[in-house]
N, C-alpha and C. Protein backbone atom coordinates (compact mmCIF):
# COMPACT_ATOMS: atom_id res chain seq x y z
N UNK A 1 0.86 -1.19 0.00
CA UNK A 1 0.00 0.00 0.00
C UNK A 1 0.89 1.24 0.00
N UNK A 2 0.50 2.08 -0.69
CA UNK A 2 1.14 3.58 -1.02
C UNK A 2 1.39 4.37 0.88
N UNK A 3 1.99 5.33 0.24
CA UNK A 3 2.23 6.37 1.35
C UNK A 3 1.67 7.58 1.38
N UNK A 4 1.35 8.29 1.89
CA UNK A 4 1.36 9.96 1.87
C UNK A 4 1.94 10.50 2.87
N UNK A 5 2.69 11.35 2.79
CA UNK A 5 3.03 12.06 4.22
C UNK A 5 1.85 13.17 5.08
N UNK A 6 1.65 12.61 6.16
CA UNK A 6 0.56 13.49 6.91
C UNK A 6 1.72 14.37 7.98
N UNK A 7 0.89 15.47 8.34
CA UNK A 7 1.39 16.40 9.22
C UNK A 7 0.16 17.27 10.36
N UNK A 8 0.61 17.31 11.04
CA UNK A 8 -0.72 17.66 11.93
C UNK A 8 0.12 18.94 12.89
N UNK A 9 -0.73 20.13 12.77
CA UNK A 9 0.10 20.86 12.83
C UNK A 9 -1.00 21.63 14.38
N UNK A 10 -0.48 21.96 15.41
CA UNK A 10 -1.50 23.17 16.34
C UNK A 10 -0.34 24.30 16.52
N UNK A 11 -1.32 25.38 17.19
CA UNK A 11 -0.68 26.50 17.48
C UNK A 11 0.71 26.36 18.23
N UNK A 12 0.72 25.37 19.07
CA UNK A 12 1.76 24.85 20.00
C UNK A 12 3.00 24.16 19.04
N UNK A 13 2.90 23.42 18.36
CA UNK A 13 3.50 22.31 17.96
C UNK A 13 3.08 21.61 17.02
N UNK A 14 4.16 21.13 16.16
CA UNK A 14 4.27 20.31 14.99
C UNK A 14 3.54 18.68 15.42
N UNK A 15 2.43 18.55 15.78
CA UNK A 15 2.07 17.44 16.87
C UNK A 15 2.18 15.83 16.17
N UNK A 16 2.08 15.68 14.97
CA UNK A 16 2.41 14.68 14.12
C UNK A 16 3.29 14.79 13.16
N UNK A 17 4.36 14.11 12.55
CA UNK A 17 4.78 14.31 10.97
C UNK A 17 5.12 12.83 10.66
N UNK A 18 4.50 12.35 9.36
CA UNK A 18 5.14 11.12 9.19
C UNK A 18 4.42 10.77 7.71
N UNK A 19 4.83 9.31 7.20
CA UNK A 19 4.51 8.70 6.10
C UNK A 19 2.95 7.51 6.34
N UNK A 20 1.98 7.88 6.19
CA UNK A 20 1.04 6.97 6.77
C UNK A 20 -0.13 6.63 5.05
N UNK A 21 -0.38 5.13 5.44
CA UNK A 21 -0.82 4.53 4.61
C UNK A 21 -2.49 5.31 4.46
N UNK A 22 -3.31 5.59 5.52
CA UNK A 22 -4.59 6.03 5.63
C UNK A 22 -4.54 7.40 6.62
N UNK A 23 -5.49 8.00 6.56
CA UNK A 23 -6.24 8.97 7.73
C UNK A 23 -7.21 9.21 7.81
N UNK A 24 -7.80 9.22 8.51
CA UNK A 24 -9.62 9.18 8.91
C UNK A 24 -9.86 10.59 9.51
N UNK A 25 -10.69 11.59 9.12
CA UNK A 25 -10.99 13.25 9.90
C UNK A 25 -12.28 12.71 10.18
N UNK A 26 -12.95 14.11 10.93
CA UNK A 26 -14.32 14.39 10.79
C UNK A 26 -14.35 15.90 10.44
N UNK A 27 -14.88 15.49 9.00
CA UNK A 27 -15.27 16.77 8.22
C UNK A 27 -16.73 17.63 8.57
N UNK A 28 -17.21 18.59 8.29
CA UNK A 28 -17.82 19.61 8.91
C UNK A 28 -19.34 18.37 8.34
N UNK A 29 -18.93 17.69 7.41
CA UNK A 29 -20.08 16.85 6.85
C UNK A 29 -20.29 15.65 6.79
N UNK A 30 -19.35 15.18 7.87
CA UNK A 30 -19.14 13.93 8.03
C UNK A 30 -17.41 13.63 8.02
N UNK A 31 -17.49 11.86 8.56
CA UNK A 31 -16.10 11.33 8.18
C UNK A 31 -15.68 11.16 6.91
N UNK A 32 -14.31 11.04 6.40
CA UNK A 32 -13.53 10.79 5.00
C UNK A 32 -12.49 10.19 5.74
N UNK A 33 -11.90 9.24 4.41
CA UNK A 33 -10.48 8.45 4.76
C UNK A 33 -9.74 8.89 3.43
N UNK A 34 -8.52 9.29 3.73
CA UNK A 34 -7.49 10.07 2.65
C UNK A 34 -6.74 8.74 2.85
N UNK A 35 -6.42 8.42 1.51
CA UNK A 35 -5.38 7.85 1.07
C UNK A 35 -4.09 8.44 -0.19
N UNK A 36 -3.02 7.62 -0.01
CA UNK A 36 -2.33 8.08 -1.14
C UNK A 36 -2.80 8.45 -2.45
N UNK A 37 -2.20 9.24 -3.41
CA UNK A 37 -3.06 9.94 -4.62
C UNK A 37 -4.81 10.38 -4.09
N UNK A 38 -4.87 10.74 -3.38
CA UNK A 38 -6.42 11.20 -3.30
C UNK A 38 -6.51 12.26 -3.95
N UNK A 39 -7.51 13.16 -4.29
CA UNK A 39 -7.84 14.07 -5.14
C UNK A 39 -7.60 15.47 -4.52
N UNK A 40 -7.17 16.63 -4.70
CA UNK A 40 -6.83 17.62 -3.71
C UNK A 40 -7.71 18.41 -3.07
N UNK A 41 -8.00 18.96 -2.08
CA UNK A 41 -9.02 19.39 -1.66
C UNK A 41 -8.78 20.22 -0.47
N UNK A 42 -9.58 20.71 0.13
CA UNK A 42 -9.53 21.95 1.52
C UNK A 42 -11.09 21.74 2.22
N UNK A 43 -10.84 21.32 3.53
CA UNK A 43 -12.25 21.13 3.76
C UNK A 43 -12.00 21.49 5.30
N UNK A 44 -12.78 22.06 6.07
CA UNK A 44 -13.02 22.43 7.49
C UNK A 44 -12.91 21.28 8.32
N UNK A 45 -12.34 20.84 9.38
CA UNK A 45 -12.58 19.86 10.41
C UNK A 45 -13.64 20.02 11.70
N UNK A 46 -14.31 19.19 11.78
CA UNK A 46 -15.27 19.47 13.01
C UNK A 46 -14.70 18.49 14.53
N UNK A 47 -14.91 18.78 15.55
CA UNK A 47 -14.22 18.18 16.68
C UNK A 47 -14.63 16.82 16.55
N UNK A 48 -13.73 15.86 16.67
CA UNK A 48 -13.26 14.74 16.53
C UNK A 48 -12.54 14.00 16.59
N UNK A 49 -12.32 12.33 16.38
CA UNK A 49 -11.15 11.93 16.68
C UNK A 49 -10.55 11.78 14.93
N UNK A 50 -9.55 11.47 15.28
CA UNK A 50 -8.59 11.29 14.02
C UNK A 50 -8.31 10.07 14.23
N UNK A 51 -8.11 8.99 13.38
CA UNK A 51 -7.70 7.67 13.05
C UNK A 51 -5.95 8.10 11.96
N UNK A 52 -5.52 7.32 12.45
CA UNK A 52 -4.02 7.08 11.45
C UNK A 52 -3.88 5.85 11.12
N UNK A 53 -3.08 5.18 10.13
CA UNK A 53 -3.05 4.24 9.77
C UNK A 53 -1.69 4.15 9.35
N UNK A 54 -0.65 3.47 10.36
CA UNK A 54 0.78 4.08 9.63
C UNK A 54 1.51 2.51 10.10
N UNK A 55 1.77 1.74 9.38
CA UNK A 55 2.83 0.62 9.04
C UNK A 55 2.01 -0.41 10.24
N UNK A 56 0.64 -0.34 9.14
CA UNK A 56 -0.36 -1.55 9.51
C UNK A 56 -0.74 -1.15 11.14
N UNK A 57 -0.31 -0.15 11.97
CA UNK A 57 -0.94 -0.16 12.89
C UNK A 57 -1.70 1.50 13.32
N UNK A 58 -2.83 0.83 14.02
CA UNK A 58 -3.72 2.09 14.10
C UNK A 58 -3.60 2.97 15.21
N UNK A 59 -3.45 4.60 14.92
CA UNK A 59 -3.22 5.61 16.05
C UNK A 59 -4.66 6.32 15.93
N UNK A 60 -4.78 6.52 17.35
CA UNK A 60 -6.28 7.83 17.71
C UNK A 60 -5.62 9.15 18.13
N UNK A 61 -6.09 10.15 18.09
CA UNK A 61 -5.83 11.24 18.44
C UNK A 61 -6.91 12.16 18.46
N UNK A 62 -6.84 13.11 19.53
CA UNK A 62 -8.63 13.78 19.60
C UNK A 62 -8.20 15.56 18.99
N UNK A 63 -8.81 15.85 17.76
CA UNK A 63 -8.53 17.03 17.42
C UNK A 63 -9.50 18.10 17.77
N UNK A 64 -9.61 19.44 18.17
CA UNK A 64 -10.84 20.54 17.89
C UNK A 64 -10.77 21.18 16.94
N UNK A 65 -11.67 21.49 16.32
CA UNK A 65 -11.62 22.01 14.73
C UNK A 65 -10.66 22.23 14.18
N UNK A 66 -10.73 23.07 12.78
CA UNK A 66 -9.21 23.33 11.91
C UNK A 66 -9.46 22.72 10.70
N UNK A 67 -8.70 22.50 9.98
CA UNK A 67 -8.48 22.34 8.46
C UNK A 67 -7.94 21.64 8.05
N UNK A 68 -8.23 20.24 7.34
CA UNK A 68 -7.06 19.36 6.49
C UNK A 68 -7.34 19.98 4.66
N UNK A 69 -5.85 20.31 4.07
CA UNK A 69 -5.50 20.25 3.30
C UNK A 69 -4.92 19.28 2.52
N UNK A 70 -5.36 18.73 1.77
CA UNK A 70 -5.17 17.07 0.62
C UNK A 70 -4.33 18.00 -0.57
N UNK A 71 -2.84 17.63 -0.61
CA UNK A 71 -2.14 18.06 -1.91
C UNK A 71 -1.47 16.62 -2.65
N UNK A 72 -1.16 16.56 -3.30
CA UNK A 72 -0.60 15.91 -4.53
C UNK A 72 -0.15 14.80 -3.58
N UNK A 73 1.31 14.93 -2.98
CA UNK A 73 1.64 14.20 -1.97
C UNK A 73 1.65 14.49 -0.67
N UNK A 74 0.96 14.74 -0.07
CA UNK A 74 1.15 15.55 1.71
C UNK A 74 -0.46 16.14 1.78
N UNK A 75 -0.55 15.40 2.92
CA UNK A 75 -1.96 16.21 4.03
C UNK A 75 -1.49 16.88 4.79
N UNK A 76 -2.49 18.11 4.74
CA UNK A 76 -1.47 19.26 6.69
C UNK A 76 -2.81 19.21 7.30
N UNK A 77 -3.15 19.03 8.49
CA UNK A 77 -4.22 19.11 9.24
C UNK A 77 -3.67 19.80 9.98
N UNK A 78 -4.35 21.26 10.16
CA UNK A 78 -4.10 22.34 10.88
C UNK A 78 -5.00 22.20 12.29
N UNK A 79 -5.03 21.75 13.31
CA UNK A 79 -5.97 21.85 14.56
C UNK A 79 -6.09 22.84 15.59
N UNK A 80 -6.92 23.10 16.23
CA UNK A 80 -6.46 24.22 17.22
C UNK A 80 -6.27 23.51 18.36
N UNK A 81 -6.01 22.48 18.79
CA UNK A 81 -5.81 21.00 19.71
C UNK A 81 -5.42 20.03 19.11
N UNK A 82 -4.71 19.03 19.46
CA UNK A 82 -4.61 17.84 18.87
C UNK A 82 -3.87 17.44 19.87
N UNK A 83 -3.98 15.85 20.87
CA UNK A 83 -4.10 14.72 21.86
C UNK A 83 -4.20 13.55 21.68
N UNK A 84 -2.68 12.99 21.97
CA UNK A 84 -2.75 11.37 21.75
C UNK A 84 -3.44 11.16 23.36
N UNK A 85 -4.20 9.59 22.94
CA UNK A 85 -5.33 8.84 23.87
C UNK A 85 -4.10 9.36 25.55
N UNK A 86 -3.15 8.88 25.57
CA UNK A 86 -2.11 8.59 26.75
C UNK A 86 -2.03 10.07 27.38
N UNK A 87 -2.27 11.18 26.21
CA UNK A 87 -2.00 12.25 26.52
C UNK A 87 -3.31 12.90 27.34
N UNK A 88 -4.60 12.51 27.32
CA UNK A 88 -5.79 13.04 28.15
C UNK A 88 -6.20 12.65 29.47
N UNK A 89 -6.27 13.49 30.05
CA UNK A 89 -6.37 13.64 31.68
C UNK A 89 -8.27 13.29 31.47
N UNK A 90 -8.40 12.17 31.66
CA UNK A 90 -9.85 11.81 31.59
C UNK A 90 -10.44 12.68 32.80
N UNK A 91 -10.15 12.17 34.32
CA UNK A 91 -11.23 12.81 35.16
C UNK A 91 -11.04 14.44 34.76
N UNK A 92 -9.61 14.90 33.79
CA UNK A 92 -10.51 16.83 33.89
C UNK A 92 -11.16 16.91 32.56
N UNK A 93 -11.53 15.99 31.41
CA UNK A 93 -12.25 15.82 30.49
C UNK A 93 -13.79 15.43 31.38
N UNK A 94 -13.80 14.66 32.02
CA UNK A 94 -15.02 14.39 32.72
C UNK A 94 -15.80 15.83 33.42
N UNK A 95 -15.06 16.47 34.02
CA UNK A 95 -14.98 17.63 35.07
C UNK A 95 -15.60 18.59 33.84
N UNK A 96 -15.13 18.93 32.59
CA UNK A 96 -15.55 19.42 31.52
C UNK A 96 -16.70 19.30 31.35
N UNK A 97 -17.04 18.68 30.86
CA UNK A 97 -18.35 17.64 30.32
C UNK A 97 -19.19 18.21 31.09
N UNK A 98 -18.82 18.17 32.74
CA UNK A 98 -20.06 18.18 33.79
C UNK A 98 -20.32 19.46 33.73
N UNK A 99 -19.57 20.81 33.46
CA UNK A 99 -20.10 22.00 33.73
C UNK A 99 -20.18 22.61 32.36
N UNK A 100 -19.97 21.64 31.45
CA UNK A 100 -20.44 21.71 29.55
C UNK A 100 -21.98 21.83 30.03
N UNK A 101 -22.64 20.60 30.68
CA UNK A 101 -23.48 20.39 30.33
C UNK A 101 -24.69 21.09 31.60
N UNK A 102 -24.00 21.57 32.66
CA UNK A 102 -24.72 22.28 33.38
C UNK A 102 -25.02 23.87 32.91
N UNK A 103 -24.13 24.24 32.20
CA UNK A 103 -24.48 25.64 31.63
C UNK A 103 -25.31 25.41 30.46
N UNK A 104 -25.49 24.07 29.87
CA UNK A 104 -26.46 24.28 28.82
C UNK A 104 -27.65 23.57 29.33
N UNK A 105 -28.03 23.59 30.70
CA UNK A 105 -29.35 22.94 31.04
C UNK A 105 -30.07 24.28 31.32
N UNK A 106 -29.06 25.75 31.57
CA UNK A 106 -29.00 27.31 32.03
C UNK A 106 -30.07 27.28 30.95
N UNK A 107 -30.64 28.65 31.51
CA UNK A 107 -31.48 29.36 30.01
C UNK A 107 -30.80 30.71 29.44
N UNK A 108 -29.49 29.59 29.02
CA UNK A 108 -28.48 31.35 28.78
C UNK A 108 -28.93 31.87 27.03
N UNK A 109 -27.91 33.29 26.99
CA UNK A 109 -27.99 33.63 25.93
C UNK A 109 -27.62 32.32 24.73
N UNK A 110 -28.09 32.82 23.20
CA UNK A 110 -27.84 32.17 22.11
C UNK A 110 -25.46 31.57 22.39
N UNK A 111 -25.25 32.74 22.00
CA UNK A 111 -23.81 32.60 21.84
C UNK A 111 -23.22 31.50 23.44
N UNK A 112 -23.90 32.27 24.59
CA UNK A 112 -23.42 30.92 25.77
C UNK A 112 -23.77 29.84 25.22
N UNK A 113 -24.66 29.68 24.61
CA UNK A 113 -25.45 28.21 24.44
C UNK A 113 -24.63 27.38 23.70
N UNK A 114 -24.10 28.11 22.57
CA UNK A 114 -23.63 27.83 21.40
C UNK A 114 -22.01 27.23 22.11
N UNK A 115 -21.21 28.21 22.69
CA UNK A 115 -19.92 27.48 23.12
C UNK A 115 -20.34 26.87 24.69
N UNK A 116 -21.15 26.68 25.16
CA UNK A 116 -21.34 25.16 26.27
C UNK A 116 -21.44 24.23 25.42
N UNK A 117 -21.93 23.88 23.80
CA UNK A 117 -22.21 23.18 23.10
C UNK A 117 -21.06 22.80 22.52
N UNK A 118 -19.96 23.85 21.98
CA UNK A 118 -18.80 23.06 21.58
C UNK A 118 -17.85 22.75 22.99
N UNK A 119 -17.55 23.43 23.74
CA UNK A 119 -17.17 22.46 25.12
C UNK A 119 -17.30 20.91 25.89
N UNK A 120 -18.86 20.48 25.48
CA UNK A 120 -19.58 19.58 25.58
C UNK A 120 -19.11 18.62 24.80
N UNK A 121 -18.80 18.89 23.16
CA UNK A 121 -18.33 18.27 22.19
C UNK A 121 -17.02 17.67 22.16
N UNK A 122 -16.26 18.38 22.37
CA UNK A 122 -14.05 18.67 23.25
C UNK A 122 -14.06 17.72 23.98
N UNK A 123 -15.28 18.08 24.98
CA UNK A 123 -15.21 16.76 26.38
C UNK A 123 -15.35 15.48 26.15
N UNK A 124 -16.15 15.33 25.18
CA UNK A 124 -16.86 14.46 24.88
C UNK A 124 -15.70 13.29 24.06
N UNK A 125 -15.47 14.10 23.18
CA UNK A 125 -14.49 13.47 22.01
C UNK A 125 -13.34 13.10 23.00
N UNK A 126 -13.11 14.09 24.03
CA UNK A 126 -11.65 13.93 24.64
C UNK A 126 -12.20 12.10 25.11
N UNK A 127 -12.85 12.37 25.91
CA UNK A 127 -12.46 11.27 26.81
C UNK A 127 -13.59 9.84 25.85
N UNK A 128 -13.48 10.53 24.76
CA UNK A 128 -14.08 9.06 23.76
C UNK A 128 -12.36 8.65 23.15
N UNK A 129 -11.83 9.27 22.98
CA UNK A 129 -10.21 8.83 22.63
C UNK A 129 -9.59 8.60 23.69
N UNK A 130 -9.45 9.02 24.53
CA UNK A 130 -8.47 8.73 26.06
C UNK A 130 -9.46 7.32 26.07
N UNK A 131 -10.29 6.49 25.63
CA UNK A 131 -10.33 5.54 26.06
C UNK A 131 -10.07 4.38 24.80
N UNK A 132 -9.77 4.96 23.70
CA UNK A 132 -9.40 3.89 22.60
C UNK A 132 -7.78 3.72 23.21
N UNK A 133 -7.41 2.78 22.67
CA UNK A 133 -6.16 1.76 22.63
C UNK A 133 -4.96 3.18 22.00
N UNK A 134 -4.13 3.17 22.43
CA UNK A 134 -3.27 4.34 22.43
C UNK A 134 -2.23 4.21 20.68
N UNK A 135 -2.11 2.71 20.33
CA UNK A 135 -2.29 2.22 18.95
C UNK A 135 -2.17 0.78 19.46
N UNK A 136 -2.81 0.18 17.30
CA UNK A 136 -3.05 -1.08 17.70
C UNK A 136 -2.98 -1.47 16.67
N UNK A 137 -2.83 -2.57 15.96
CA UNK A 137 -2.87 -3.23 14.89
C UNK A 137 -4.33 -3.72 14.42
């Protein structure tokens, strides 16, 4: 099976770089799996986990929005977060979650509503990856 080089890039740090057979996002419209030669493209990321697929074995990682770019040879997934499983502090992902979801039981404004809702989502995803297999075949 072919290669592409993926790169996963946050404000912090170059958080991935390597040669991987697959990658799995969640696009603003759903999931896609990029493979080598895929067609080029620019599409928004919605909070999610990321799947890798690099020398037959599988990596998770939990991203918050951002952008994968599909070029000729090379993906850049730009995130504004990105967290391997080993790397999430579950009980303060939990701790999240709980006051995600107490401010949206509130009868707050539209815009509160709106980011308790992506908070809720972060939490959510976090500690849905902090519990997959850190990689696996």
């Amino acid at each position: 099976m072919n290669k592409v080089k993926l790169q996963i890039l946050t404000p912090e740090k170059n958080f991935f770089e390597g040669e991987v057979q697959l990658v799995v996002v969640k696009g603003v419209e759903g999931s896609m799996g990029i493979m080598y030669d895929h067609e080029p493209f620019v599409t928004p990321l919605g909070i999610g986990p990321i799947k890798i697929l690099q020398d037959n074995r599988i990596k998770h990682a939990a991203i918050s929005q951002g952008y994968v770019e599909v070029m000729e040879e090379k993906i850049v997934i730009l995130a504004d977060t990105a967290e391997w499983p080993e790397d999430i502090d579950i009980s303060r992902a939990e701790e999240a979650k709980k006051r995600a979801e107490k401010r949206l039981s509130k009868k707050e404004n539209h815009i509160e509503l709106l980011k308790a809702e992506i908070a809720l989502k972060k939490a959510i995803n976090r500690i849905n990856v902090a519990k997959m297999p850190a990689n696996h075949k």
